[in-house]
Protein backbone atom coordinates (compact mmCIF):
# COMPACT_ATOMS: atom_id res chain seq x y z
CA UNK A 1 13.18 136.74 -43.35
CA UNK A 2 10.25 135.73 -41.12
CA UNK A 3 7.35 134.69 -42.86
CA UNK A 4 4.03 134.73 -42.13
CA UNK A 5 2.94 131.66 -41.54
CA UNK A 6 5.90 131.77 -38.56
CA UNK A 7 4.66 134.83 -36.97
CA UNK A 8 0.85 133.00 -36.85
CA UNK A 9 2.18 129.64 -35.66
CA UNK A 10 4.28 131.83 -33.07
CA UNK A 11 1.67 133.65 -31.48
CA UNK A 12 -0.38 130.73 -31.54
CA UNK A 13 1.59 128.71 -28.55
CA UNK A 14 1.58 132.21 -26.29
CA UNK A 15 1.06 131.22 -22.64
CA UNK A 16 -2.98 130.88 -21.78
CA UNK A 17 -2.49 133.18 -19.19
CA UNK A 18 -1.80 135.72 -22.50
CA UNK A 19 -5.62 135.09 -22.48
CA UNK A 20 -6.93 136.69 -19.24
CA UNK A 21 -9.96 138.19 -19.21
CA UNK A 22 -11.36 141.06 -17.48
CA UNK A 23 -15.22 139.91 -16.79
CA UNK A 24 -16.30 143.17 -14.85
CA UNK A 25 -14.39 146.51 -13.69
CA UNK A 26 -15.80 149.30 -11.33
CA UNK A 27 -13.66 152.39 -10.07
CA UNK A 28 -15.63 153.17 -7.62
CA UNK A 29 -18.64 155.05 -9.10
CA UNK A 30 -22.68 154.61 -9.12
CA UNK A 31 -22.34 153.42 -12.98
CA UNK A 32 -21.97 150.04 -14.12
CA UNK A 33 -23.94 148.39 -11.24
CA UNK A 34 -26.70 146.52 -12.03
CA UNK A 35 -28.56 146.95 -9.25
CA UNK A 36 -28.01 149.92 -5.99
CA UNK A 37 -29.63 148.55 -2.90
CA UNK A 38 -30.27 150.77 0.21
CA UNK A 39 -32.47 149.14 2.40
CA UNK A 40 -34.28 150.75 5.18
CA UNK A 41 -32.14 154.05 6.12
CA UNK A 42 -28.74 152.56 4.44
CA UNK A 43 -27.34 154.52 2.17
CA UNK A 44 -24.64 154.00 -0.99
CA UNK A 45 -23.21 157.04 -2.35
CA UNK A 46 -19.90 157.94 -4.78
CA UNK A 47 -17.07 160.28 -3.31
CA UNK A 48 -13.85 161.62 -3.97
CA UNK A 49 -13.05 162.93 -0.37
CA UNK A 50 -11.83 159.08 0.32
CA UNK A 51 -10.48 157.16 -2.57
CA UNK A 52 -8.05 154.12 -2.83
CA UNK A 53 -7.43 154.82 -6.60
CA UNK A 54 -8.46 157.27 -9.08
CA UNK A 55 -10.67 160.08 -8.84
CA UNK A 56 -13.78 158.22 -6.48
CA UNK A 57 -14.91 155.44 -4.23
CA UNK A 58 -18.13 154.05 -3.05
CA UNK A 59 -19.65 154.72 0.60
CA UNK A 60 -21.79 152.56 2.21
CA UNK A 61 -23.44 153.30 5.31
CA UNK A 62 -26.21 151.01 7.64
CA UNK A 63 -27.83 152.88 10.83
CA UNK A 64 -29.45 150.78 13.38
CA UNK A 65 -33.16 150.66 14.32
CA UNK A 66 -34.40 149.18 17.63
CA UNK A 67 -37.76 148.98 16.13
CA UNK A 68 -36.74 147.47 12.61
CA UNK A 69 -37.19 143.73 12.24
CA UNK A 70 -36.10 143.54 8.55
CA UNK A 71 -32.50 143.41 7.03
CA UNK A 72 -30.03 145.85 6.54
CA UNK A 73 -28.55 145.86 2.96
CA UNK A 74 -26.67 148.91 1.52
CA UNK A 75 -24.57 146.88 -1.39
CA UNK A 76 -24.33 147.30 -5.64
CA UNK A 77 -24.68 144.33 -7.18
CA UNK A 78 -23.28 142.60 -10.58
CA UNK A 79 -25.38 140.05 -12.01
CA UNK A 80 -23.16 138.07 -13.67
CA UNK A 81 -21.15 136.64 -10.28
CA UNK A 82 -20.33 133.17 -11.12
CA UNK A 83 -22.02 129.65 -12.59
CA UNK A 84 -20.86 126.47 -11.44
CA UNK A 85 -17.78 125.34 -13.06
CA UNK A 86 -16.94 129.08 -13.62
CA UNK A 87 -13.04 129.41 -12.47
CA UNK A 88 -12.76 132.73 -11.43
CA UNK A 89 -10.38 135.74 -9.78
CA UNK A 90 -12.21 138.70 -7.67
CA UNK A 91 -11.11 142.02 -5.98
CA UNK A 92 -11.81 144.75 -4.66
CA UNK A 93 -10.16 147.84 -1.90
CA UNK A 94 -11.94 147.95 1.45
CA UNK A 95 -11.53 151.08 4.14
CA UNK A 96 -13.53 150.84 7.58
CA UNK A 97 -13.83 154.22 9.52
CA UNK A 98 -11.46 155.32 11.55
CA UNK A 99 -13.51 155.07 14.46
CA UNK A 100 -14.91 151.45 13.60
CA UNK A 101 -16.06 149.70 16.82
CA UNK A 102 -14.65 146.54 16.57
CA UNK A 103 -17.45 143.59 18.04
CA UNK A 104 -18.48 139.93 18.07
CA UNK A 105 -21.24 140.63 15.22
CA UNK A 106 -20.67 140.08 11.88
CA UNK A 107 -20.40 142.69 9.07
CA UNK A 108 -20.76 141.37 5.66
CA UNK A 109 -18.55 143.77 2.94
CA UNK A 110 -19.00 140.81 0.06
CA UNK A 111 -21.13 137.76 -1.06
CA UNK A 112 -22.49 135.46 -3.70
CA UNK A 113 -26.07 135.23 -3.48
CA UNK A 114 -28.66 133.18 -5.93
CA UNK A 115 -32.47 133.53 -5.94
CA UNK A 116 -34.26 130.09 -5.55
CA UNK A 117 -37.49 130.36 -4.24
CA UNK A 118 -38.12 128.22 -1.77
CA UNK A 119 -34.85 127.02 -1.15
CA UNK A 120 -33.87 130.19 0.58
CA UNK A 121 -32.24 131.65 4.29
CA UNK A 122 -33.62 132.86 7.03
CA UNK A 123 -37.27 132.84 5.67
CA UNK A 124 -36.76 134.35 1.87
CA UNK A 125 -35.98 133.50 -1.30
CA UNK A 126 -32.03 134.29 -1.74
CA UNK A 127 -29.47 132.09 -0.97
CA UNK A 128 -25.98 132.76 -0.01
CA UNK A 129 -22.89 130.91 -0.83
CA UNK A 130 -19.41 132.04 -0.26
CA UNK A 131 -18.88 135.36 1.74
CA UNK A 132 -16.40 137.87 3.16
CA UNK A 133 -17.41 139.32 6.63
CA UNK A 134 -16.24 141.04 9.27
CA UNK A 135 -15.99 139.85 12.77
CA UNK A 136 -14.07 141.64 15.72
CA UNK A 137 -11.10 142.93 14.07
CA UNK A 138 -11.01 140.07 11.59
CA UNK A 139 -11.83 139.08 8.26
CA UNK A 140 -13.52 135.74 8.06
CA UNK A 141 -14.81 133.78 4.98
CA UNK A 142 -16.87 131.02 3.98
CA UNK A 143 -17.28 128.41 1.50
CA UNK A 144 -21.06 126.20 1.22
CA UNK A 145 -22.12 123.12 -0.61
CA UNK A 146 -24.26 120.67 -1.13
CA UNK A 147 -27.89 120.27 -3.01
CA UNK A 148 -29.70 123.52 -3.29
CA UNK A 149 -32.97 122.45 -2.23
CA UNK A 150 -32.20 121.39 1.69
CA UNK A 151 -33.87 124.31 3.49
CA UNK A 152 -32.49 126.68 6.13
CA UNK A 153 -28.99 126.76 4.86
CA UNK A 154 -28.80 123.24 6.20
CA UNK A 155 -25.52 122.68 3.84
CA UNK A 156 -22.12 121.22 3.95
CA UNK A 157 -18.59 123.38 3.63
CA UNK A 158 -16.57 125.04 5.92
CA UNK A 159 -18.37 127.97 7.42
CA UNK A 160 -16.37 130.02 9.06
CA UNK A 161 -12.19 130.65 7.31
CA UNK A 162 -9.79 133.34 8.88
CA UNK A 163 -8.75 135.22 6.23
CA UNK A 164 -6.28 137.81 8.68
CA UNK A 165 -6.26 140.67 11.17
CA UNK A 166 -7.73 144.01 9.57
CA UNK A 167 -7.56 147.93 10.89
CA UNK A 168 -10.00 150.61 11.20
CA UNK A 169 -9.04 153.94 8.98
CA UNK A 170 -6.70 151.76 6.67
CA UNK A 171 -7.32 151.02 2.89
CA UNK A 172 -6.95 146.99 2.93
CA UNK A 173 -6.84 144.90 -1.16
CA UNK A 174 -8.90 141.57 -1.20
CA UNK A 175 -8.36 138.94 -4.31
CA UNK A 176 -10.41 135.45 -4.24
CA UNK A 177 -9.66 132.90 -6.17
CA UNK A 178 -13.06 130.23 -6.53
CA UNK A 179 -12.28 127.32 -8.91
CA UNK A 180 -16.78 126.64 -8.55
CA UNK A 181 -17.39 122.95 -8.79
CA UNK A 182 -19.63 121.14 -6.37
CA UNK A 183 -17.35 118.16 -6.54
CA UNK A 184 -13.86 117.70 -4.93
CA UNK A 185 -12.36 119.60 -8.08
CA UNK A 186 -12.96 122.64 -6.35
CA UNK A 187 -10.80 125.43 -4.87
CA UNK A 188 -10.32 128.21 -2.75
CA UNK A 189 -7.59 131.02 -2.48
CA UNK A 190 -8.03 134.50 -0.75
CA UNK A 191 -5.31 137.13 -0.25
CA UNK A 192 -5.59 139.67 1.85
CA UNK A 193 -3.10 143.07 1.06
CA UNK A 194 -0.90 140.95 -1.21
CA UNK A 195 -0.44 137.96 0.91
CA UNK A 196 -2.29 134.62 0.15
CA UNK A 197 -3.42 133.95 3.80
CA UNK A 198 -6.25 131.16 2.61
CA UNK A 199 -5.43 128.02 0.85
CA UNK A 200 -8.34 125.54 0.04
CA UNK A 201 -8.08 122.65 -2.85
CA UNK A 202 -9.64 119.36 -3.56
CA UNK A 203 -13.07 120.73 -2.07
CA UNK A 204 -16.41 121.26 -2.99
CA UNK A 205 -17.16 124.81 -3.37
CA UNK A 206 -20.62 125.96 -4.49
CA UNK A 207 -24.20 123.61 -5.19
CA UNK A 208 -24.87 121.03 -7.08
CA UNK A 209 -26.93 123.31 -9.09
CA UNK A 210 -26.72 126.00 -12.02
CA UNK A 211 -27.86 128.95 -10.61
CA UNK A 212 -26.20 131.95 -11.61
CA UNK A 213 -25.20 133.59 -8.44
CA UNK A 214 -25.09 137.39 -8.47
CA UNK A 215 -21.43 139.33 -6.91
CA UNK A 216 -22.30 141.81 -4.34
CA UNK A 217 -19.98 144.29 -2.34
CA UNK A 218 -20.76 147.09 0.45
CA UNK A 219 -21.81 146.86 4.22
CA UNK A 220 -24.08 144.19 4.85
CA UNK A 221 -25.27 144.46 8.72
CA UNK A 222 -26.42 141.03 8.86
CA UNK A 223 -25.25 140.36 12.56
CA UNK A 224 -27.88 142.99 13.42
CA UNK A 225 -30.95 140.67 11.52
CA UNK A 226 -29.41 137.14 12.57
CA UNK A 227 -28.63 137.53 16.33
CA UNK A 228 -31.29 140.03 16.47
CA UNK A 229 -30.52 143.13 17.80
CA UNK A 230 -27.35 145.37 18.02
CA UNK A 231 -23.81 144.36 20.01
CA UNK A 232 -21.47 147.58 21.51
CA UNK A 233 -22.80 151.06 20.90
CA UNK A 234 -22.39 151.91 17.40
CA UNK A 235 -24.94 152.16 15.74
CA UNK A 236 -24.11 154.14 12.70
CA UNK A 237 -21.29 152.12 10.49
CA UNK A 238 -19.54 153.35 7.55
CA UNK A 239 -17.46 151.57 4.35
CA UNK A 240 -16.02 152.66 1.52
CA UNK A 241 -15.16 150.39 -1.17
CA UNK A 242 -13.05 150.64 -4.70
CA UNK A 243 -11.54 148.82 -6.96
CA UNK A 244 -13.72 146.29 -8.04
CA UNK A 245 -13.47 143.68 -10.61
CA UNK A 246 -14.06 140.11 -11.98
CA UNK A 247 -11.51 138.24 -14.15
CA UNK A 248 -9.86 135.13 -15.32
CA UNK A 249 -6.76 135.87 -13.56
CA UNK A 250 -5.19 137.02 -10.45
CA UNK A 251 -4.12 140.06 -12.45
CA UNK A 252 -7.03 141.17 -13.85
CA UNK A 253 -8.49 142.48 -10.44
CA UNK A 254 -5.93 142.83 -8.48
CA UNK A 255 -6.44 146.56 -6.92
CA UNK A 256 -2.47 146.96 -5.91
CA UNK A 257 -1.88 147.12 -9.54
């Protein structure tokens, strides 16, 4: 007969990874987000014409505007992204149009992003750290760090990380992996459609700071702010983006299931 005190002492040395954690889960609708940002005549809106899973995805669209000097933001945003020393797991289901012009400028579909005034890029108040762009028919990632306060994103890391070769009209799964530390106990993974194409360890990966930097997905046109001005001909671009979540393990938001 198994007694009590056995069954207690026998859950008690379960694997840790028995204790994953699912920090933050979006399927692909309006709700949840704490913050919907369409900036200028970008727009973010819920369908369920063109869904990776279940029953709806998010579309984000950016139009260019020759005579528009700001930014061009059209993203939801979770607070809660990550504090140094957080170890952390993120994914999330990305689709491009089918007729997606492929070109130098970047395309930003996810980033980290803290507000510390004064210590900002390009002029404001938010700083980025570790994104996921677009550029050509890649995707291309980043990790920054370094003290907070040196100005102009004038940081260490390494800037610029192939993650792999992506298509237009295709449904394509991205999981990172950020171990945050701002010391060489840092790390880096990103897998792009199951595959682990980036492998980073032993670096610094975010500030020397505690910040809490917020988690935002959608189409970011920032190559059309930084450069300025627009590359190719298209100037209407369209994302659609599902499957998003935050956890302790690669499990937990893993959109392939």
């Amino acid at each position: 007969m198994v007694s009590i005190k056995s069954l207690i002492l026998a859950v008690a040395t379960l694997p840790l990874a028995s204790q994953a954690t699912r920090i933050f889960y979006n399927q692909g609708t309006l709700s949840g987000w704490d913050n919907v940002f369409q900036e200028h005549n970008g727009r973010v809106s819920e369908r369920t014409n063109v869904v990776y899973s279940g029953s709806s995805a998010l579309k984000m669209e950016q139009t260019f505007d020759p005579s528009y000097n700001g930014r061009y933001h059209s993203e939801v945003r979770h607070n809660n992204g990550y504090r140094r020393n957080d170890n952390r797991y993120y994914g999330f289901a990305f689709r491009l149009s089918e007729g997606w012009q492929f070109q130098t400028q970047s395309y930003n579909i996810a980033q980290f992003i803290a507000r510390r005034p004064g210590a900002g890029c390009g002029g404001d108040d938010f700083m980025p750290s570790t994104m996921v762009w677009i550029e050509g028919n890649r995707l291309k990632t980043r990790y920054v760090n370094g003290p907070y306060s040196q100005p102009n994103c004038n940081r260490g890391g390494e800037w610029s990380i192939d993650v792999g070769e992506i298509a237009a009209g295709a449904w394509h799964t991205v999981v990172i992996h950020m171990n945050w530390r701002s010391d060489s106990s840092g790390a880096m993974e990103v897998w792009l459609d199951g595959s682990r194409t980036v492998s980073r360890s032993g670096v610094a990966t975010t500030t020397s700071d505690d910040f809490t930097f917020e988690f935002r997905v959608g189409l970011y046109a920032n190559g059309w702010f930084d450069r300025p001005g627009m590359v190719g001909s298209q100037g209407f671009r369209e994302i659609w983006m599902d499957e998003i979540a935050i956890g302790t393990t690669y499990a937990d938001v893993n959109p392939r299931g």
